[in-house]
Protein backbone atom coordinates (compact mmCIF):
# COMPACT_ATOMS: atom_id res chain seq x y z
CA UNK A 1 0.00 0.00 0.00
CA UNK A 2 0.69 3.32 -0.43
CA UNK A 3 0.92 6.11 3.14
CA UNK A 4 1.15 9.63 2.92
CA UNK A 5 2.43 12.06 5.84
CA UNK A 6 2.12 16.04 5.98
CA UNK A 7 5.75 17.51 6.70
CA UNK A 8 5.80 21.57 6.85
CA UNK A 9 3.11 21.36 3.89
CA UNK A 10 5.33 18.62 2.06
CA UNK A 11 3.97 15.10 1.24
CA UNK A 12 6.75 12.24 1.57
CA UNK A 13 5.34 8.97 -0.29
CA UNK A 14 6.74 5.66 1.08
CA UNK A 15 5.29 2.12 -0.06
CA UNK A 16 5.24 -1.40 1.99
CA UNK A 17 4.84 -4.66 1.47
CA UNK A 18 2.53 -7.24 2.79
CA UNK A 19 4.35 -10.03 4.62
CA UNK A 20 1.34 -12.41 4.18
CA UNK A 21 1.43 -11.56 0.73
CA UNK A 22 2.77 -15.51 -0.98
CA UNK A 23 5.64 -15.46 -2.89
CA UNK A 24 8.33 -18.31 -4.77
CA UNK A 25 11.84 -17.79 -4.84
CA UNK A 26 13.53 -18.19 -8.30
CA UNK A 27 15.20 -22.17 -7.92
CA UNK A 28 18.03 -22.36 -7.13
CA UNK A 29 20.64 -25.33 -9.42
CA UNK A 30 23.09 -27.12 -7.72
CA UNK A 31 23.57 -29.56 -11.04
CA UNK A 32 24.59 -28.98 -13.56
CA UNK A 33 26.78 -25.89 -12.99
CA UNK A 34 27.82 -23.59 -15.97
CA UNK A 35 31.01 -25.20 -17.10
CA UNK A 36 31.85 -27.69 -19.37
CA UNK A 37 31.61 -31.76 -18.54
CA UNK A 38 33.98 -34.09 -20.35
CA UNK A 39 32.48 -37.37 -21.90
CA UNK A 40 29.23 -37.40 -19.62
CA UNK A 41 26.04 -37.91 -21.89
CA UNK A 42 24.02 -38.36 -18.45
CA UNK A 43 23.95 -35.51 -15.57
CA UNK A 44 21.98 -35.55 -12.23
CA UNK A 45 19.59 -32.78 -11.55
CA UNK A 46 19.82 -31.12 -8.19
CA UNK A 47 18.01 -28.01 -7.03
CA UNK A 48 15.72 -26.24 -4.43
CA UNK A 49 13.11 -24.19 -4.40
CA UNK A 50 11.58 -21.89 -1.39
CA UNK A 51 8.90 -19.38 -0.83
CA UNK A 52 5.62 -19.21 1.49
CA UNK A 53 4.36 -22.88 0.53
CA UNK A 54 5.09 -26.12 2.01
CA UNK A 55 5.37 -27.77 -1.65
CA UNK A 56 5.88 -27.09 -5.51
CA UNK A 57 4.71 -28.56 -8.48
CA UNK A 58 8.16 -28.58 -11.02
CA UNK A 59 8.84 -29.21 -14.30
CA UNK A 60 12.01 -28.96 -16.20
CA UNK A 61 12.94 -28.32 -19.93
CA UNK A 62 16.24 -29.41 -21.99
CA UNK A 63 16.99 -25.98 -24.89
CA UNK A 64 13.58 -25.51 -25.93
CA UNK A 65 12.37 -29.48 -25.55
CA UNK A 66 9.18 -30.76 -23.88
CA UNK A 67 8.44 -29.65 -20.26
CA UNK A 68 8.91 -32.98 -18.17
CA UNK A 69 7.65 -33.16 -14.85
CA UNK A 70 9.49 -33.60 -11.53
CA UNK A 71 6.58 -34.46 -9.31
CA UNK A 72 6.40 -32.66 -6.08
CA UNK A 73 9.39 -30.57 -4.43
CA UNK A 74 9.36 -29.56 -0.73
CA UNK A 75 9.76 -26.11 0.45
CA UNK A 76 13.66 -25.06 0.85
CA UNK A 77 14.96 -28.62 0.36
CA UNK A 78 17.48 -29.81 -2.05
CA UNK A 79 16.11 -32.31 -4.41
CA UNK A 80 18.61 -34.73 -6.50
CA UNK A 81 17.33 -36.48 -9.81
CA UNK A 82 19.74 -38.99 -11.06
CA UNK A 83 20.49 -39.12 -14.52
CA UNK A 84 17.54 -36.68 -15.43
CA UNK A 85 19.49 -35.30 -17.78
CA UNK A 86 20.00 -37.74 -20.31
CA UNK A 87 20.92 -38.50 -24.36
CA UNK A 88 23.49 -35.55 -24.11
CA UNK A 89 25.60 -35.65 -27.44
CA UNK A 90 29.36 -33.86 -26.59
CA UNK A 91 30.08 -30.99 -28.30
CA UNK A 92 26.83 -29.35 -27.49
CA UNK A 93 26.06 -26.30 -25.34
CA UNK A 94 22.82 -26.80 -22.97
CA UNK A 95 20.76 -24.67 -21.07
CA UNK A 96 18.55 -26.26 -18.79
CA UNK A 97 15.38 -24.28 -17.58
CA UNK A 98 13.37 -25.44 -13.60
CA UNK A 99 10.26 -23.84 -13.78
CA UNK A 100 7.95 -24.46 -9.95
CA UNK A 101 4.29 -23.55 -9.38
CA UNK A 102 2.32 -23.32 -6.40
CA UNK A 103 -1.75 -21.93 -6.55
CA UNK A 104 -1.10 -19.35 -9.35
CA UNK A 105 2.32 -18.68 -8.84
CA UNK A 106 5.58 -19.59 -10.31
CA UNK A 107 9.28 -19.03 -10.48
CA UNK A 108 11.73 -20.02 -13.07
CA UNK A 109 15.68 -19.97 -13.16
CA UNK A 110 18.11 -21.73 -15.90
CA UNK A 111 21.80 -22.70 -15.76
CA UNK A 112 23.97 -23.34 -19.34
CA UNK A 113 26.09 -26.01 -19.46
CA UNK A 114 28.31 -27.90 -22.29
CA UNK A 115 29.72 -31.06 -22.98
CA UNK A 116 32.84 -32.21 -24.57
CA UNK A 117 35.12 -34.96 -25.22
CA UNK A 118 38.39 -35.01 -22.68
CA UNK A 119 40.93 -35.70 -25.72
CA UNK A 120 43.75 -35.40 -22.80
CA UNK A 121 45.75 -33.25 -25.30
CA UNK A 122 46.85 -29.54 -23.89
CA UNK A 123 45.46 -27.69 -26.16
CA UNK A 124 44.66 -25.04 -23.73
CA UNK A 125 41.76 -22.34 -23.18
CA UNK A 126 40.57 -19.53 -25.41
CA UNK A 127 43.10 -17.36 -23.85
CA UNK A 128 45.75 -19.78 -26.13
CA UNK A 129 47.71 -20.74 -23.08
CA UNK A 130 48.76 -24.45 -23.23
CA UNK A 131 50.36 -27.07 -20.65
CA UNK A 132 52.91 -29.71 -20.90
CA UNK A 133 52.62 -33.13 -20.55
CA UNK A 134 53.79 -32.61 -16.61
CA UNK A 135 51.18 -29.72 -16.29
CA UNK A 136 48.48 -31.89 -17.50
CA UNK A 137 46.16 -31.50 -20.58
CA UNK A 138 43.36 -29.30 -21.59
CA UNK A 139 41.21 -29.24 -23.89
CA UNK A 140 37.82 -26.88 -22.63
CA UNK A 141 37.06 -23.91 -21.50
CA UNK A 142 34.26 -22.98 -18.72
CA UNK A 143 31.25 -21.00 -19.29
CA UNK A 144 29.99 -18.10 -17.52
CA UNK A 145 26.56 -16.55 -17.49
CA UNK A 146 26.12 -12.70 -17.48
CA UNK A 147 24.55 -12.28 -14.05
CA UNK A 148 24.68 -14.46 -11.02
CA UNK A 149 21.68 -15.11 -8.16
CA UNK A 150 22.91 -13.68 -4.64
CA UNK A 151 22.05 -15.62 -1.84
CA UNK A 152 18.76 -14.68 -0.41
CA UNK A 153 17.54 -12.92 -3.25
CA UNK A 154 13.41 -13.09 -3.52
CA UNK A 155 11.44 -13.39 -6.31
CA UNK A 156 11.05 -9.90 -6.31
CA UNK A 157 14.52 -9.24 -7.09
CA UNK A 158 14.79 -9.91 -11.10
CA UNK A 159 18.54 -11.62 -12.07
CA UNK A 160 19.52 -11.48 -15.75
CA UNK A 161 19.75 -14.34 -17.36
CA UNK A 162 22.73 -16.39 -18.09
CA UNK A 163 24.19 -17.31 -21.59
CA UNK A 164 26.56 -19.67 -22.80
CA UNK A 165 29.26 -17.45 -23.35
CA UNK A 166 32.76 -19.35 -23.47
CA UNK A 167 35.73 -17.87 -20.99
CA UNK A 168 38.75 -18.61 -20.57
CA UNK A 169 39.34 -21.44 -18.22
CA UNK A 170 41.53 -22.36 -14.91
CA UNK A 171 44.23 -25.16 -16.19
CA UNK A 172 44.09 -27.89 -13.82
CA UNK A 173 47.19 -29.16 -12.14
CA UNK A 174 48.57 -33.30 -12.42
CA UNK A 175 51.28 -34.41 -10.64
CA UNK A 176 54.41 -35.79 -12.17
CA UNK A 177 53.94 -39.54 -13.35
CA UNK A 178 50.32 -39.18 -12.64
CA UNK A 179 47.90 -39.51 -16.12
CA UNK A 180 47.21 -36.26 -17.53
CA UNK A 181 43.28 -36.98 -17.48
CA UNK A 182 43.64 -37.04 -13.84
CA UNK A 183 43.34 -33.69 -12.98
CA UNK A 184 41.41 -30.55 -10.46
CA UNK A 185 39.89 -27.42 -11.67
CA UNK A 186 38.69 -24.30 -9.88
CA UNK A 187 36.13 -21.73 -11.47
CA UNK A 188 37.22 -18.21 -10.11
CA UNK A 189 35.12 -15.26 -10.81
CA UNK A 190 36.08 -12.22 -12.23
CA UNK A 191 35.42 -10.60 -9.00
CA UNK A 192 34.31 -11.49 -5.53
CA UNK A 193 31.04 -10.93 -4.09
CA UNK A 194 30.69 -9.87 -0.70
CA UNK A 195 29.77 -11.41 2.11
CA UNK A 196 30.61 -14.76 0.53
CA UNK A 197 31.46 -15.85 -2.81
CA UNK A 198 30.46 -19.84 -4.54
CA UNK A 199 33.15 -21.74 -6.08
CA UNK A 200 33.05 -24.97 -7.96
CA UNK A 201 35.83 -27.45 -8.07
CA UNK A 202 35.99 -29.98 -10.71
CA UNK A 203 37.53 -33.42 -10.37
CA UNK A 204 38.78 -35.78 -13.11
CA UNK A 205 40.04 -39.29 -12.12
CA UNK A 206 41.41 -41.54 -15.24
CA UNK A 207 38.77 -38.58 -17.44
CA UNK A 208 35.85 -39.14 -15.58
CA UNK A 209 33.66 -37.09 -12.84
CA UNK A 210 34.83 -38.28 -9.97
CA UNK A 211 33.59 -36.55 -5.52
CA UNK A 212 36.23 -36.16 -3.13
CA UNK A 213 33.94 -35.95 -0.10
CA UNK A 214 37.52 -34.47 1.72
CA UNK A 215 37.90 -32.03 -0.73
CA UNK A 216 39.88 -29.02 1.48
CA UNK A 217 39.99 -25.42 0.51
CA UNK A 218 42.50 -23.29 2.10
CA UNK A 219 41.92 -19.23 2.17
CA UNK A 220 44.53 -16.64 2.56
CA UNK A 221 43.19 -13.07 3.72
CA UNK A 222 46.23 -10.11 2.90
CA UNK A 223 49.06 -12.87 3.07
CA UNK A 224 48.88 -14.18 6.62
CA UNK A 225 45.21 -14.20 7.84
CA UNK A 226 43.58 -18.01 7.62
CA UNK A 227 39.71 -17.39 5.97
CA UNK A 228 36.70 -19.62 6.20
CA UNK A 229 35.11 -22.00 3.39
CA UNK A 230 32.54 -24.62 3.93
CA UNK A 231 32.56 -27.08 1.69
CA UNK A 232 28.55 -27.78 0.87
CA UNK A 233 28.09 -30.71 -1.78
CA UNK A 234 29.45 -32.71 -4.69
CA UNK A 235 27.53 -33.97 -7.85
CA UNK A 236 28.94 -35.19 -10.80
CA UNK A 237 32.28 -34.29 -10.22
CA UNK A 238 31.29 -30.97 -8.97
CA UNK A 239 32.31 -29.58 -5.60
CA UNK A 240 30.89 -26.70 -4.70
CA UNK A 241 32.16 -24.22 -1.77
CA UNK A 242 31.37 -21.39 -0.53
CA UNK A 243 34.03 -18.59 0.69
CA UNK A 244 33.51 -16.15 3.43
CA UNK A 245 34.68 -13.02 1.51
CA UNK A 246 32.78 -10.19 4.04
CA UNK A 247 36.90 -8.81 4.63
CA UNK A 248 38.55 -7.05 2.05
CA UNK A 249 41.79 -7.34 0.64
CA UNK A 250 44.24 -10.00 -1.43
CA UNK A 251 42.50 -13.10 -1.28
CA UNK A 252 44.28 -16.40 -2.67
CA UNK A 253 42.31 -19.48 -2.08
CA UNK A 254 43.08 -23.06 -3.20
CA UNK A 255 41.77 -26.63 -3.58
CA UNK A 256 42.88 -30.24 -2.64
CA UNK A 257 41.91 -32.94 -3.70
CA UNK A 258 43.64 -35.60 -0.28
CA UNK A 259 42.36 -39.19 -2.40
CA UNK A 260 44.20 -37.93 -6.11
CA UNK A 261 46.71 -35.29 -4.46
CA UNK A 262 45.73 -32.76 -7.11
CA UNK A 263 45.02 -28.68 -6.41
CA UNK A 264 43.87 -25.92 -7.74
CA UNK A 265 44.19 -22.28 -7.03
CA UNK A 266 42.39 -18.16 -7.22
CA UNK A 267 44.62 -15.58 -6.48
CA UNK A 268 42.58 -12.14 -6.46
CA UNK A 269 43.66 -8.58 -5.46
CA UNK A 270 41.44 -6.25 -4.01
CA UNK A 271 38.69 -8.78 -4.93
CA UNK A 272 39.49 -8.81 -8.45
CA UNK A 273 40.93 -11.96 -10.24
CA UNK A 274 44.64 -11.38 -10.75
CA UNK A 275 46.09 -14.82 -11.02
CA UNK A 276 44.63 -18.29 -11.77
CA UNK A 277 47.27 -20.73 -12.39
CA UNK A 278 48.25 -24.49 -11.30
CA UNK A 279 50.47 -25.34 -8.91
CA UNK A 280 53.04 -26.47 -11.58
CA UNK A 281 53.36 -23.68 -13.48
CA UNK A 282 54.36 -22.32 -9.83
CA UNK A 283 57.24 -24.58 -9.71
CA UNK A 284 58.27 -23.82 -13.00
CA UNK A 285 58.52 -20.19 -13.14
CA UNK A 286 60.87 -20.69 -9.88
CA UNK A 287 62.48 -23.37 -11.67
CA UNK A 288 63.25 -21.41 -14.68
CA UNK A 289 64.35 -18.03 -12.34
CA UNK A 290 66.87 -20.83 -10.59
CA UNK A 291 68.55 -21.47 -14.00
CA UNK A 292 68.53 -17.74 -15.01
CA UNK A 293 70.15 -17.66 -11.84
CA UNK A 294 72.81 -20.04 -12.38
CA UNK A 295 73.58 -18.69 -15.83
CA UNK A 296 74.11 -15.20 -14.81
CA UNK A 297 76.31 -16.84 -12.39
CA UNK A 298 78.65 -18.65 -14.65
CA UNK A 299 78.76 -15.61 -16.87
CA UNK A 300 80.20 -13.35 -13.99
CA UNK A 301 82.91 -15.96 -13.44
């Protein structure tokens, strides 16, 4: 409604909402994620849906295929469909669409996604970066929507939608004597959101999907001070985390995988993404300052 208030002859205008009023949140998609998925022509469905009912009626829809129903979904509980998402052919850019109804409301959100064959070749990103055969191959990139949900947001809070628009990827890190196709990846956004930011770590054992329920993440605040991530669930290969980012400053935060002793890291300064490179390349840059080193060395002798 609509209250007006007299003010020295001026009228100030201010508008409220009813908190009875029923409302559904946009869904929210735990799986897929937008990224790419190597040789997987079958991916679980996973996502919730809240708002002032107790259920939902949902439906979902593959590009612009029939609407197939998911039966009834309860208020702010994650739902997993196994292998809903099936037939995939690789090479092929998705978007999947969750549409949920309840009385004569309804709520939809989407998530792009692509599949591809792992040829275990480095052929790098977009960016034309490319790894060794110690660095571990690559062959995709990750895709990235133009807007993101924040956490909480109602339905009353419009989010644009994402596209499939290829970026350039994180390379993935393999040790030495390990097979290339065995590998960890970490999506890092441009920039972090504050006060917490949702990352996505993706596994590969022998090229396929493969959870790491002990998944760590470590995160460096300025240098020195430990930060907080919680790691929340893994689905198809997926691990997702979320990063306690309410303190500014340099922020590097990186992922282990314990069971295939692979990692993956985000460096960002002042919140923006300044570095996003494997472990490896690490070691080689010192490597190759050690024998720059040396030469100068001999030279001077």
């Amino acid at each position: 409604g609509t209250t007006q208030e007299w003010k020295d002859s001026d009228t100030i205008q201010f508008s409220y909402k009813d908190a009875s009023q029923p409302f559904i949140n946009k869904p929210v998609i735990s799986s897929p994620v937008n990224k790419v998925y190597y040789d997987q022509t079958t991916i679980d469905l996973n996502f919730s849906v809240s708002g002032s009912f107790l259920q939902y009626a949902c439906s979902r829809k593959l590009n612009d295929g029939e609407s197939v129903s998911l039966g009834s979904v309860n208020n702010a509980q994650s739902t997993n469909f196994p292998g809903n998402l099936t037939g995939l052919e690789l090479g092929q850019t998705y978007e999947v669409s969750v549409t949920c109804t309840a009385g004569s409301l309804s709520a939809t959100a989407s998530v792009p996604f692509r599949v591809e064959h792992w040829t275990g070749e480095g052929s790098g990103g977009t960016d034309g970066s490319s790894g060794g055969a110690d660095q571990g191959g690559w062959s995709g990139t990750d895709i990235w929507g133009n807007g993101t949900v924040k956490r909480g947001a109602g339905a009353a809070s419009p989010t644009p939608k994402a596209t499939a628009t290829l970026m350039p990827s994180v390379a993935p890190t393999t040790p030495r004597g390990r097979t290339p196709a065995t590998m960890l990846s970490l999506d890092c956004p441009k920039t972090l959101s504050a006060p917490t930011a949702e990352f996505s770590a993706s596994l590969l054992a022998s090229g396929k999907a493969a959870c790491d329920n002990s998944l760590t993440t470590t995160v460096t605040i300025n240098g020195t001070i430990p930060g907080t991530a919680t790691f929340i669930v893994c689905s198809s290969g997926l691990h997702r985390v979320v990063v306690d980012t309410g303190q500014g400053g340099d922020y590097v935060i990186k992922a282990y995988s314990p069971a295939y002793d692979v990692a993956a890291q985000c460096v960002f300064k002042n919140g923006v993404l300044v570095e996003a490179v494997p472990e490896m390349s690490l070691l080689l840059v010192v490597l190759a300052g050690a024998g720059a080193f040396y030469a100068l060395s001999r030279k001077k002798r």
